[in-house]
Protein backbone atom coordinates (compact mmCIF):
# COMPACT_ATOMS: atom_id res chain seq x y z
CA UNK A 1 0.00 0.00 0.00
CA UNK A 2 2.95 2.65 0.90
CA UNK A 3 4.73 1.33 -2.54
CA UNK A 4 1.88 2.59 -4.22
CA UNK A 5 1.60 5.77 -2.65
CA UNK A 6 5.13 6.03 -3.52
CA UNK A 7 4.73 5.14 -6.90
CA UNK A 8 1.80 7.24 -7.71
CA UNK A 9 3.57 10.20 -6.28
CA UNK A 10 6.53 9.86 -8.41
CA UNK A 11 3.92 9.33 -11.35
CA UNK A 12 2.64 12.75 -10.44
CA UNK A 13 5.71 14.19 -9.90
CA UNK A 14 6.95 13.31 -13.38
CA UNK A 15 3.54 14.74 -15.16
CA UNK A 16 4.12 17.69 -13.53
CA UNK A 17 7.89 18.48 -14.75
CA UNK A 18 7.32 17.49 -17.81
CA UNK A 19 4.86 19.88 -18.35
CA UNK A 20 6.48 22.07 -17.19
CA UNK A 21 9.48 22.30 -19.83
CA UNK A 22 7.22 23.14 -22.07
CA UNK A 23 8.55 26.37 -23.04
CA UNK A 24 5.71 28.87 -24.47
CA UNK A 25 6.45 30.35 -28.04
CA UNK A 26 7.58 33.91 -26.02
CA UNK A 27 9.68 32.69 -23.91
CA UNK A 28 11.19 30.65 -26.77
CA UNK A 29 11.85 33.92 -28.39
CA UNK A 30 12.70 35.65 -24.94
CA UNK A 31 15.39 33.07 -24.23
CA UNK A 32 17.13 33.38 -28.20
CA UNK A 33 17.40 37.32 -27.34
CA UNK A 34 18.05 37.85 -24.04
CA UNK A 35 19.46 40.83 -23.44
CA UNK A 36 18.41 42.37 -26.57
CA UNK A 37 14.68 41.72 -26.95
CA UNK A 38 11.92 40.93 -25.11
CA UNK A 39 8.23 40.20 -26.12
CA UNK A 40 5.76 42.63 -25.19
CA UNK A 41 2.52 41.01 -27.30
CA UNK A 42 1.72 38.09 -29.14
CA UNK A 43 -0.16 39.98 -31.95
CA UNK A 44 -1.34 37.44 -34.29
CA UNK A 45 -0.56 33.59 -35.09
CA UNK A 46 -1.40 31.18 -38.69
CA UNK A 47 -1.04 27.81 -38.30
CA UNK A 48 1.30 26.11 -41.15
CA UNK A 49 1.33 22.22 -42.00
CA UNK A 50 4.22 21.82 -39.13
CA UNK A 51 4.08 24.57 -36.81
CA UNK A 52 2.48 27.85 -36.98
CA UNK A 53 3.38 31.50 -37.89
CA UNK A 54 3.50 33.57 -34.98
CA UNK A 55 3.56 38.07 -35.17
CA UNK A 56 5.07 39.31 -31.83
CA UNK A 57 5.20 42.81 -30.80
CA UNK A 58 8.73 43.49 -28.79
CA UNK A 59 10.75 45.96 -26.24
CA UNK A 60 14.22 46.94 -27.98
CA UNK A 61 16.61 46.59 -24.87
CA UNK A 62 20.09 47.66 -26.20
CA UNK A 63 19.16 50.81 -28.40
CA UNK A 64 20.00 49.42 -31.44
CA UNK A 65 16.10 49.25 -33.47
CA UNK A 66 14.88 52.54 -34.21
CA UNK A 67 11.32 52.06 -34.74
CA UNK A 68 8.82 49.46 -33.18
CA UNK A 69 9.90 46.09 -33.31
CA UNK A 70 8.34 43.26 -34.85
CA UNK A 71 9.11 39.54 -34.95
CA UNK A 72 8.16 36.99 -37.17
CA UNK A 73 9.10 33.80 -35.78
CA UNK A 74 7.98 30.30 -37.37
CA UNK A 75 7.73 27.85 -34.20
CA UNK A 76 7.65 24.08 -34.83
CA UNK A 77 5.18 21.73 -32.85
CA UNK A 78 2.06 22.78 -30.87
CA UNK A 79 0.93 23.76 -27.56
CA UNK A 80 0.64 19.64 -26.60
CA UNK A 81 3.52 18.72 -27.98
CA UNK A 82 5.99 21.81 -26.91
CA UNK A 83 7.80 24.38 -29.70
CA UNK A 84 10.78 24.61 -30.98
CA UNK A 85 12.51 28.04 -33.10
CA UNK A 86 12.40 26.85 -37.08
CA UNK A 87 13.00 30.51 -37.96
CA UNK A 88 13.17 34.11 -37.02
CA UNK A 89 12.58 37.50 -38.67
CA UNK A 90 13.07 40.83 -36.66
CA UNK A 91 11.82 43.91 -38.33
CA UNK A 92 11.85 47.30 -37.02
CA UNK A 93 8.42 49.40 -38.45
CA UNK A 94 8.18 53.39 -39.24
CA UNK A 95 5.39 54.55 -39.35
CA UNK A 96 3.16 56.46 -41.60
CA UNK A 97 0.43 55.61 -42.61
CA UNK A 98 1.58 51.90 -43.40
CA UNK A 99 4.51 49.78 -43.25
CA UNK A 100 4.78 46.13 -45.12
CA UNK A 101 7.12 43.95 -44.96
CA UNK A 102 7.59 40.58 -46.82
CA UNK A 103 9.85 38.17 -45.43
CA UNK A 104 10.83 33.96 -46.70
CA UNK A 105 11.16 31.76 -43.58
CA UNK A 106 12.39 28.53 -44.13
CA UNK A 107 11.02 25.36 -42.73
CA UNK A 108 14.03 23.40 -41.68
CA UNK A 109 12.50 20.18 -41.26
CA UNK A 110 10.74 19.70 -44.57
CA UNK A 111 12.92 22.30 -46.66
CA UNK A 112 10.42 24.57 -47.62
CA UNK A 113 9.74 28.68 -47.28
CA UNK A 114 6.96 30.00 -46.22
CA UNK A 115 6.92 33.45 -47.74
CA UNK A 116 5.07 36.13 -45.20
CA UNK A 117 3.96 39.39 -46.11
CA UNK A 118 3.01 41.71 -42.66
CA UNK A 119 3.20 45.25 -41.30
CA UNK A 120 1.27 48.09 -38.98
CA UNK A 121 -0.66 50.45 -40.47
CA UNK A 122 -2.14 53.46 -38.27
CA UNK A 123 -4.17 55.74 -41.59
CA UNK A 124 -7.92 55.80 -40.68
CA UNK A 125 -8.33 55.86 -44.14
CA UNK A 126 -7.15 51.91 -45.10
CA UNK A 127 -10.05 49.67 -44.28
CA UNK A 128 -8.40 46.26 -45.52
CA UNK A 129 -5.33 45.22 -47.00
CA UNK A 130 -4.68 42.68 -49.68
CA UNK A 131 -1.62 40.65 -50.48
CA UNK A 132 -1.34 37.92 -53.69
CA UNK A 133 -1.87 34.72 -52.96
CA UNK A 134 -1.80 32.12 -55.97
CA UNK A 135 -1.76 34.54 -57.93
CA UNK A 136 -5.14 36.48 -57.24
CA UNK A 137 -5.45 38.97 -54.59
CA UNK A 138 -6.85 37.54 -50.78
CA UNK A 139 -7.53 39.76 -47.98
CA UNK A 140 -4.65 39.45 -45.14
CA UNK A 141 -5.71 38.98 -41.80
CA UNK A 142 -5.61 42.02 -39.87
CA UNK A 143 -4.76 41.72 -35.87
CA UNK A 144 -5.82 44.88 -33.55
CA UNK A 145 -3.70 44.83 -30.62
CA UNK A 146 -4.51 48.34 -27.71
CA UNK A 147 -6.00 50.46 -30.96
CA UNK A 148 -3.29 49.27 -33.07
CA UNK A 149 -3.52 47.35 -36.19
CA UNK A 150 -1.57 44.77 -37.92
CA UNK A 151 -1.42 42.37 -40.64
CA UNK A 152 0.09 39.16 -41.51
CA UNK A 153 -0.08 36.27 -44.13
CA UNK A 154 1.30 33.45 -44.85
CA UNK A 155 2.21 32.08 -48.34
CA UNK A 156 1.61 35.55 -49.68
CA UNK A 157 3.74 37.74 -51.90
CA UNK A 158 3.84 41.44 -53.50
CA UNK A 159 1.84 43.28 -54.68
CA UNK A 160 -0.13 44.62 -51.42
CA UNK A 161 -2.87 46.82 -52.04
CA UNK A 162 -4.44 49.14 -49.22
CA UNK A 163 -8.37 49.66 -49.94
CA UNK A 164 -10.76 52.18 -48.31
CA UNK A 165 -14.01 51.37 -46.87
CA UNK A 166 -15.58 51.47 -50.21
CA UNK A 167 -13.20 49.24 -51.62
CA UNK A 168 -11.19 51.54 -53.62
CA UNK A 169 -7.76 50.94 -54.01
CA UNK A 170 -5.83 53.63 -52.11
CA UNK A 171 -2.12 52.48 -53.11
CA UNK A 172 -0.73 49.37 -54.71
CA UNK A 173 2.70 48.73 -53.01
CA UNK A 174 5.19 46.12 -54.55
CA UNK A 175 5.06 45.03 -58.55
């Protein structure tokens, strides 16, 4: 009966530490740039066929960015199974009015890229945003984050077009 007791609580004992290395997807990116970065929002995420796409808003510690940070990081794995850092884009944004960004992460286990197109825009005037996916345009999904917004998709590509609430194309940005 005491073996048991014994047996179930080192049972226990092991479910709970191995949950517990589980690292989230910001501290992940926390622990790859300490001391220069640190998250301050998860803005948006896209699941991929291995991982998922992941838009994180961060603090610039050392000085060296000179607008607001974004990071594009593509995580392998899944909340159950625990992450792991396939690849990492850091981005500093101006601002005004809009600023896009298109990035290729790769996807070291299969070999593939994952081309990303995603940005901030703060003009009142852009009601959606529209990047080319197979060829045709698709609208990106747009994140709003404290009165902020922000867009991000994956498997997209230039052009981008910004459109008004009437659907009128206000700019065309790429080729």
């Amino acid at each position: 009966m005491k073996n048991n007791r014994y047996i179930l609580l080192i049972f226990a004992l092991f479910l709970f530490l191995s949950g517990c290395n589980k690292s989230t997807p910001e501290q992940l990116i926390n622990k790859k740039f300490k001391g220069e970065l640190v998250i301050s929002d998860l803005i948006g995420k896209q699941e991929v066929d291995s991982g998922s796409v992941f838009l994180f808003k961060a603090n610039n510690i050392k000085n060296d960015f000179f607008g607001e940070i974004l990071i594009l990081g593509y995580l392998l794995g899944n909340e159950e199974t625990g992450w792991e850092i396939g690849d990492i884009k850091v981005e500093d944004v101006m601002l005004q009015g809009l600023s896009t960004r298109h990035k290729i992460l790769n996807e070291i286990k299969t070999n593939k890229e994952l081309p990303v197109s995603f940005g901030k825009f703060t003009s009142e005037e852009i009601n959606s945003i529209e990047v080319t996916k197979d060829q045709n345009y698709k609208d990106a999904k747009i994140y709003t984050k404290n009165s902020d917004k922000y867009y991000m998709e994956v498997n997209s590509y230039y052009p981008i077009l910004t459109k008004d609430k009437n659907g009128e194309i206000i700019e065309k940005i790429g080729h």
